[in-house]
C-alpha atoms as a PDB file:
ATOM      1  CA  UNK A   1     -99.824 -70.879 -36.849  1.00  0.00           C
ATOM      2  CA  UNK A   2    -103.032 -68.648 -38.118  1.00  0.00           C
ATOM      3  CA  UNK A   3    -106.480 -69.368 -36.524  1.00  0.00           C
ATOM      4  CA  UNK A   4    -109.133 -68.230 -38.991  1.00  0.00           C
ATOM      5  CA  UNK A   5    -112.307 -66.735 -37.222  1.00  0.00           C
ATOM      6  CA  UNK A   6    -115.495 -67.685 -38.664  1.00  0.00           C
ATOM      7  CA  UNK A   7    -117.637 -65.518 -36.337  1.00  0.00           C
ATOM      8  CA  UNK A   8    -119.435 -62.796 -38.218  1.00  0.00           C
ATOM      9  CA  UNK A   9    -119.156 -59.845 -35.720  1.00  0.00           C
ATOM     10  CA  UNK A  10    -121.746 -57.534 -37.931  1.00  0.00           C
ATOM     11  CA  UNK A  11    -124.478 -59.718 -37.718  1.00  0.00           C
ATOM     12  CA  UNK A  12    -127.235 -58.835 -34.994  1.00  0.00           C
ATOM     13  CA  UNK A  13    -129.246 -61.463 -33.787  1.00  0.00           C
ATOM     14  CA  UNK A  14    -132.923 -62.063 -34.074  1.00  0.00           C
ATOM     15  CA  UNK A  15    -135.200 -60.300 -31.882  1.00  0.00           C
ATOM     16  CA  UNK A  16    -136.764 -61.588 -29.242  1.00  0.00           C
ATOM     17  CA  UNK A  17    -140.479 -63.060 -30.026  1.00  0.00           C
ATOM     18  CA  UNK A  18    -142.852 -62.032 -27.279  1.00  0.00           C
ATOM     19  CA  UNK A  19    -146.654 -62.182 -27.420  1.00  0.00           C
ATOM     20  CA  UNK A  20    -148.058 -58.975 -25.950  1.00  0.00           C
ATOM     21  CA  UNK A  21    -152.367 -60.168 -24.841  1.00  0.00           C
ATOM     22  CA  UNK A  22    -152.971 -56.271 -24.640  1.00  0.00           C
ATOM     23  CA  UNK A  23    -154.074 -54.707 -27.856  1.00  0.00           C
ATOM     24  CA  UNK A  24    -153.012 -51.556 -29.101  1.00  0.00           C
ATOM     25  CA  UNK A  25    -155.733 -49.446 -28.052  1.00  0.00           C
ATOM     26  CA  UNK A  26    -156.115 -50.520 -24.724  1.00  0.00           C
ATOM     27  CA  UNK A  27    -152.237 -49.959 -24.682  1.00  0.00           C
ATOM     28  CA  UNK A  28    -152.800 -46.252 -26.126  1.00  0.00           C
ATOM     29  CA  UNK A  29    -155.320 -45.714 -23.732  1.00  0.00           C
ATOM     30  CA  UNK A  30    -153.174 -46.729 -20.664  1.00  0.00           C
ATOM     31  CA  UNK A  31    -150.601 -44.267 -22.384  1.00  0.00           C
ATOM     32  CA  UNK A  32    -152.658 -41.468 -22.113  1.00  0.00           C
ATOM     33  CA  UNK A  33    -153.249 -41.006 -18.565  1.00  0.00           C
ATOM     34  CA  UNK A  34    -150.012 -42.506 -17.180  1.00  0.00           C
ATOM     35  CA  UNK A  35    -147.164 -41.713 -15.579  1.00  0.00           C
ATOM     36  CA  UNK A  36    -144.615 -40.237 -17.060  1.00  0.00           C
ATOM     37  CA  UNK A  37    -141.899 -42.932 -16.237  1.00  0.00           C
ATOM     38  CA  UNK A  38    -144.693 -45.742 -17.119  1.00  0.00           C
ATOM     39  CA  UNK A  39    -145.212 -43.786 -19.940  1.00  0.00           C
ATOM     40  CA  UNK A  40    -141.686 -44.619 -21.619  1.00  0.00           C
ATOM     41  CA  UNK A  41    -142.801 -48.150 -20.851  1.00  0.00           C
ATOM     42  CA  UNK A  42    -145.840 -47.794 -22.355  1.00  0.00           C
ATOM     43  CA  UNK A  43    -144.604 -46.446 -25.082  1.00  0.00           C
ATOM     44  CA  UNK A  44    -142.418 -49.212 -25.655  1.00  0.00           C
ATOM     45  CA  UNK A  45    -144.806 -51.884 -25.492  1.00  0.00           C
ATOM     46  CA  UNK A  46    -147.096 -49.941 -27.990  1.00  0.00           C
ATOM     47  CA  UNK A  47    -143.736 -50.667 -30.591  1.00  0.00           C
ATOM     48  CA  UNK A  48    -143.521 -53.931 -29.866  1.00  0.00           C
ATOM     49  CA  UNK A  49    -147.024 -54.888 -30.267  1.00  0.00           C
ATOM     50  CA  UNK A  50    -146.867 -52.481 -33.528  1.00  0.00           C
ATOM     51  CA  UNK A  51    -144.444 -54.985 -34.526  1.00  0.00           C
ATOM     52  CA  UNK A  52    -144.836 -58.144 -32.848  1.00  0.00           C
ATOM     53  CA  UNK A  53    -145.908 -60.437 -36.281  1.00  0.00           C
ATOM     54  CA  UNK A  54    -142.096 -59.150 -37.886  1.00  0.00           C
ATOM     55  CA  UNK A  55    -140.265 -58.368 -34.233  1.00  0.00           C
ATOM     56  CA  UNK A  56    -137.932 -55.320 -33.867  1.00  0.00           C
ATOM     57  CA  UNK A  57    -134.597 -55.655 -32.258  1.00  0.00           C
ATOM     58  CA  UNK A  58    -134.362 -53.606 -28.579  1.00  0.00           C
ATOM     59  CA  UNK A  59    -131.807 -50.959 -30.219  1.00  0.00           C
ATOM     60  CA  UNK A  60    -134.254 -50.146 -33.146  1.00  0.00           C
ATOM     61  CA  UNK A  61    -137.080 -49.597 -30.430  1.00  0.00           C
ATOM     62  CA  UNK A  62    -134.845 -47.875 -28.292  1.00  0.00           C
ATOM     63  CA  UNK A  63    -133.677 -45.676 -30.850  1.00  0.00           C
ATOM     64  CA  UNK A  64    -137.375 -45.091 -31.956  1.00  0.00           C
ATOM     65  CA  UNK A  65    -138.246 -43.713 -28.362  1.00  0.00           C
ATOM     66  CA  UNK A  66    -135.130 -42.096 -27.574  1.00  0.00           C
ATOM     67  CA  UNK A  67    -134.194 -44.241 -24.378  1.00  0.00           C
ATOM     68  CA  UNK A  68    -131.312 -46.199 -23.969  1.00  0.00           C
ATOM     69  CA  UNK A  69    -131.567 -50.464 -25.112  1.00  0.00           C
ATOM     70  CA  UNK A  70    -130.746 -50.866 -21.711  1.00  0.00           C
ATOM     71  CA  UNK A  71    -133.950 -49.852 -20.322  1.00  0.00           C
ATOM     72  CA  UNK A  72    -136.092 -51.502 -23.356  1.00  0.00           C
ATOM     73  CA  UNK A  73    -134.251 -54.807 -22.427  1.00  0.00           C
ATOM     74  CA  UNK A  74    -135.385 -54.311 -18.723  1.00  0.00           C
ATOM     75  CA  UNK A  75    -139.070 -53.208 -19.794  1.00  0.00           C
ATOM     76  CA  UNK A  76    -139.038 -56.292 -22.054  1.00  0.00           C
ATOM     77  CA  UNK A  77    -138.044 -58.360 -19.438  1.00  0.00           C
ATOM     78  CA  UNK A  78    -140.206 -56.963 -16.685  1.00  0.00           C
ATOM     79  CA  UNK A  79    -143.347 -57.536 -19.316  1.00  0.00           C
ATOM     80  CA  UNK A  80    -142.576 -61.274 -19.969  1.00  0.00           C
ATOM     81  CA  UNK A  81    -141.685 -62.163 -16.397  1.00  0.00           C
ATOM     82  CA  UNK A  82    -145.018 -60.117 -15.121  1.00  0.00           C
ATOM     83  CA  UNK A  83    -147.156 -58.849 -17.858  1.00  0.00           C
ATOM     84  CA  UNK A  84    -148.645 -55.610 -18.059  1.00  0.00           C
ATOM     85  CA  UNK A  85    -148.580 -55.337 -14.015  1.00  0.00           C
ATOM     86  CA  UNK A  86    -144.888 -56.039 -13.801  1.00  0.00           C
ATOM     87  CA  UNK A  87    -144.303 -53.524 -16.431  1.00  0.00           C
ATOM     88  CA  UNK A  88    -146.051 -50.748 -14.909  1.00  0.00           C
ATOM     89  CA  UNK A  89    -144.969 -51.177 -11.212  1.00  0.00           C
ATOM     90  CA  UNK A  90    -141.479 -49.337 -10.287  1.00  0.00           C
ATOM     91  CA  UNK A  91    -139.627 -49.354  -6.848  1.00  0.00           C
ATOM     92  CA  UNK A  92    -138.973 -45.838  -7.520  1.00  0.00           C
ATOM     93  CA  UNK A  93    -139.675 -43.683  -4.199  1.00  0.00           C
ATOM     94  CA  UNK A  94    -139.055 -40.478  -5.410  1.00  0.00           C
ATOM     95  CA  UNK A  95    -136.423 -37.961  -4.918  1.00  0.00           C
ATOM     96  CA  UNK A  96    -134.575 -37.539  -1.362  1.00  0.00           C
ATOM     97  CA  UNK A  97    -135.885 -34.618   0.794  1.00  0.00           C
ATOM     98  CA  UNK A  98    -132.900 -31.914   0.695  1.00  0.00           C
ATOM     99  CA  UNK A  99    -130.421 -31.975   3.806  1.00  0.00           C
ATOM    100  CA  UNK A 100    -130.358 -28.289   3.754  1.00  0.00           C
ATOM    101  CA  UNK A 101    -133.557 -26.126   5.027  1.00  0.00           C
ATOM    102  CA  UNK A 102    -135.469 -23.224   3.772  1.00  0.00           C
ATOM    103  CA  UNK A 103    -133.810 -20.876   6.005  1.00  0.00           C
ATOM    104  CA  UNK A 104    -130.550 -22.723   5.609  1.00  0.00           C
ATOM    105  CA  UNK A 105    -131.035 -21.738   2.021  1.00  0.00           C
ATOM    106  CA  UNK A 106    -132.025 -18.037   2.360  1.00  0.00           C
ATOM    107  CA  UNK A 107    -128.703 -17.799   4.876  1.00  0.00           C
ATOM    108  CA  UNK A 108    -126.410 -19.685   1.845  1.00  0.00           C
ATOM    109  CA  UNK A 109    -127.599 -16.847  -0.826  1.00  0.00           C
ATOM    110  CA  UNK A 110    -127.128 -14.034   1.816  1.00  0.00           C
ATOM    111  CA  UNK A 111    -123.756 -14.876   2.500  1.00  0.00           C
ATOM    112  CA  UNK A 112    -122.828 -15.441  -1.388  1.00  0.00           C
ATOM    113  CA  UNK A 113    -123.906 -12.807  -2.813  1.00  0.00           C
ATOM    114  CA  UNK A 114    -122.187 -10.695   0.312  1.00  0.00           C
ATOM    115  CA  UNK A 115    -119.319  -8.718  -1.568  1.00  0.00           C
ATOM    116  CA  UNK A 116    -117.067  -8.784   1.746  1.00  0.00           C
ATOM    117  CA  UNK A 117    -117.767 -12.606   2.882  1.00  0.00           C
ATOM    118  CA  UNK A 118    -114.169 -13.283   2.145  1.00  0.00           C
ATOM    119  CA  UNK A 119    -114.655 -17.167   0.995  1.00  0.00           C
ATOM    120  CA  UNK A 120    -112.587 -17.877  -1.616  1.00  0.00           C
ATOM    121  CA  UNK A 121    -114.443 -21.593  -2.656  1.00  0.00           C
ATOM    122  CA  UNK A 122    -116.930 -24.090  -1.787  1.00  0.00           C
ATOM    123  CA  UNK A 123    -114.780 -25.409   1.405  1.00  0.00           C
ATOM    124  CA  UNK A 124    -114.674 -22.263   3.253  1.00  0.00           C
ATOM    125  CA  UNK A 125    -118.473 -21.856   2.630  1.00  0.00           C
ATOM    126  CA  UNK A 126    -119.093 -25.465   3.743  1.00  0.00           C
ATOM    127  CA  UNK A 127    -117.511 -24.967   6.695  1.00  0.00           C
ATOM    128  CA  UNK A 128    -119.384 -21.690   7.840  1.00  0.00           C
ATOM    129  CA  UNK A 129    -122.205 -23.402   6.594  1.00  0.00           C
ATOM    130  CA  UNK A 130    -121.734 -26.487   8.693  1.00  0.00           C
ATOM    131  CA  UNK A 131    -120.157 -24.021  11.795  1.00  0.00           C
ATOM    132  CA  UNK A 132    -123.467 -21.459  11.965  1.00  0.00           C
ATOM    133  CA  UNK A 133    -125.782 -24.572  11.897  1.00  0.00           C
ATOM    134  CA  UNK A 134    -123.951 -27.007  14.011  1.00  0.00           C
ATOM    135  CA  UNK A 135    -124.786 -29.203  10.945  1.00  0.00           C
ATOM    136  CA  UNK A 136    -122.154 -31.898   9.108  1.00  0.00           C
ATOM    137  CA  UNK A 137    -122.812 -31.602   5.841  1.00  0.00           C
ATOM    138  CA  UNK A 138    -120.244 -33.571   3.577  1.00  0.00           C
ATOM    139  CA  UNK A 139    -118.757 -31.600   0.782  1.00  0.00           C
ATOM    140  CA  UNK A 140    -119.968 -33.580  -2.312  1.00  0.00           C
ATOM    141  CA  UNK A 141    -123.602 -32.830  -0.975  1.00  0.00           C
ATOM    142  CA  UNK A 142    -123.324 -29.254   0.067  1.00  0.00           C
ATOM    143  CA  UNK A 143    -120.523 -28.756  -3.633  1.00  0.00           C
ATOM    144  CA  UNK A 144    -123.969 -30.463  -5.562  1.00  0.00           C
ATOM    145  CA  UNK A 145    -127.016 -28.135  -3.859  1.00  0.00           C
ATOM    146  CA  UNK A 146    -125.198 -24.729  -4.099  1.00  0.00           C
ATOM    147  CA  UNK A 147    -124.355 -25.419  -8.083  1.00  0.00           C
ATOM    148  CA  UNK A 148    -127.780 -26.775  -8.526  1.00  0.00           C
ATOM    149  CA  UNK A 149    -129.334 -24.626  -6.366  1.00  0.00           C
ATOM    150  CA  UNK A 150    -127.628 -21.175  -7.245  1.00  0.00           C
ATOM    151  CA  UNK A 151    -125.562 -21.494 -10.394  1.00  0.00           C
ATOM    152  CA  UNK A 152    -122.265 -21.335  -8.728  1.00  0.00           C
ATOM    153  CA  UNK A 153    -119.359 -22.414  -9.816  1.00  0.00           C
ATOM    154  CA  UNK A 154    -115.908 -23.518  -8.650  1.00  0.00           C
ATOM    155  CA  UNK A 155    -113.932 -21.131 -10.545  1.00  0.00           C
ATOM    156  CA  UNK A 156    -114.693 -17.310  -9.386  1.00  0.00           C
ATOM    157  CA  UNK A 157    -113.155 -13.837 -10.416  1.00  0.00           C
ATOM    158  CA  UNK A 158    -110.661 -12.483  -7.427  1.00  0.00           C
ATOM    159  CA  UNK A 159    -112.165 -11.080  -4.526  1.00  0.00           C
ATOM    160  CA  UNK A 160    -112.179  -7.510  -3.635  1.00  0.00           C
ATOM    161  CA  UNK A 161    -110.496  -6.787  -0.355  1.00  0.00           C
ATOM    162  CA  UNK A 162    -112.196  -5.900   2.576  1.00  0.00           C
ATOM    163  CA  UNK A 163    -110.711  -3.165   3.085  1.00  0.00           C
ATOM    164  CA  UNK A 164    -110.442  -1.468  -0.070  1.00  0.00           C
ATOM    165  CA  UNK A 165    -112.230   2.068  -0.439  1.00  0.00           C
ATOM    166  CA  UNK A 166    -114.853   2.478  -2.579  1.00  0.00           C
ATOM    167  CA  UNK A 167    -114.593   6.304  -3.324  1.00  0.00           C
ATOM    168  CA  UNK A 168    -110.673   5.877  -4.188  1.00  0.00           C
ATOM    169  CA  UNK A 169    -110.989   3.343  -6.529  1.00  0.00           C
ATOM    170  CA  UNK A 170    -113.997   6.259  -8.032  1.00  0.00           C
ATOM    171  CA  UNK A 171    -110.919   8.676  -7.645  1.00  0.00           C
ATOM    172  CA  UNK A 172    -108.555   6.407  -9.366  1.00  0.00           C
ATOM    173  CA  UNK A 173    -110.785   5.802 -12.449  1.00  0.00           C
ATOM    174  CA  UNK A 174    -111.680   9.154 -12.543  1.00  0.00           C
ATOM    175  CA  UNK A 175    -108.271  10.449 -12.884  1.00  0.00           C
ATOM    176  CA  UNK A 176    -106.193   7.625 -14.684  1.00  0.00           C
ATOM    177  CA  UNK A 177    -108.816   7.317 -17.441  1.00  0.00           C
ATOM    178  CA  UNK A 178    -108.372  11.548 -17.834  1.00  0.00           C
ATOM    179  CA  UNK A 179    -104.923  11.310 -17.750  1.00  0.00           C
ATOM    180  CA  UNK A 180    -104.637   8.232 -20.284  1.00  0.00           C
ATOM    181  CA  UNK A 181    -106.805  10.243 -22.712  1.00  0.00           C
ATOM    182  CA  UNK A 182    -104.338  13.612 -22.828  1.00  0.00           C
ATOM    183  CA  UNK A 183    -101.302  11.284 -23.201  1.00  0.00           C
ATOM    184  CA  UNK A 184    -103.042   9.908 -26.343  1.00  0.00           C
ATOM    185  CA  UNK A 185    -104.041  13.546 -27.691  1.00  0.00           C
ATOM    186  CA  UNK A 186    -100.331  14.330 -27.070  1.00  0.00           C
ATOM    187  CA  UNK A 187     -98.912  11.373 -28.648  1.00  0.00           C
ATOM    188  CA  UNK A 188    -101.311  12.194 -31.632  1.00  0.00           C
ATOM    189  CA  UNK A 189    -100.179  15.781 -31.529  1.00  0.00           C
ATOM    190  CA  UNK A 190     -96.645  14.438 -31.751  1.00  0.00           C
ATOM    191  CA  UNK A 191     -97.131  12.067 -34.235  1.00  0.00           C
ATOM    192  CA  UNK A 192     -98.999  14.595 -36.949  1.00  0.00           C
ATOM    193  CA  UNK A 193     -96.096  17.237 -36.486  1.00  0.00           C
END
């Protein structure tokens, strides 16, 4: 037994008629000074009145503002359902103070940039981190402020012992690099004869 569909997938449905009472200046004008997460808002009311007589779908006015249809669908709503007040208002508080203090901070870079702290990843700082400051600090916080805060990443050349001497690894470059440079004279000597 066939079924035969007779839905057409490729045809988008009408957009949704909406009279806007604000006119386009006085929308330009609230533009202007705003916000700028009203702004985007703004900004997509302005298209909509621009073409509320022939109506534009959400994903043409998303795509002409460069947000997502998602968030023209909400603004849409929030216009209809509350006019120009609803639009504008947000429950937005702001970004989160960070967990981790100035001097916190200034202690974090010391001890990273230290050549001879011995950590070998983001779990061994955490927990001196969280040890020196009697703090608890979960790792997907602490993991997200040091990348974001100092560029660091997970994956990190090998650390240099402890214990190793500085002025015999200057001997040992000094006197391997010589002595690789007259093997290769020789072998050229060799090679020409």
């Amino acid at each position: 037994m066939s079924y035969i569909c007779t839905h057409n997938h490729n045809t988008m449905s009408a957009p949704k008629a909406f009279r806007i009472k604000e006119s386009i200046s006085e929308i330009k004008k609230l533009l202007k000074g705003s916000d700028p997460m009203i702004a985007k808002r703004l900004h997509a009311l302005l298209v909509f009145k621009q073409h509320e007589e022939t109506g534009i779908s959400k994903r043409e006015a998303a795509e002409s503002i460069g947000v997502n249809h998602n968030s023209i669908q909400t603004w849409r709503s929030l216009y209809i359902a509350g006019g120009l007040e609803g639009l504008m208002s947000h429950r937005k508080i702001g970004y989160k103070p960070s967990v981790i203090t100035a001097e916190q901070q200034a202690a974090i870079k010391e001890q990273m940039h230290k050549p001879d702290n011995g950590f070998v990843g983001f779990i061994e700082l955490l927990t001196w981190f969280n040890e020196k400051f009697n703090t608890d600090v979960n790792y997907k916080t602490f993991h997200g402020f040091v990348v974001r805060k100092f560029d660091a990443k997970i994956k990190t050349a090998r650390k240099v012992h402890a214990k190793k001497d500085p002025e015999a690894v200057d001997a040992f470059k000094k006197t391997s690099v010589g002595h690789v440079n007259r093997n290769l004279k020789t072998k050229e000597k060799d090679t020409l004869r």
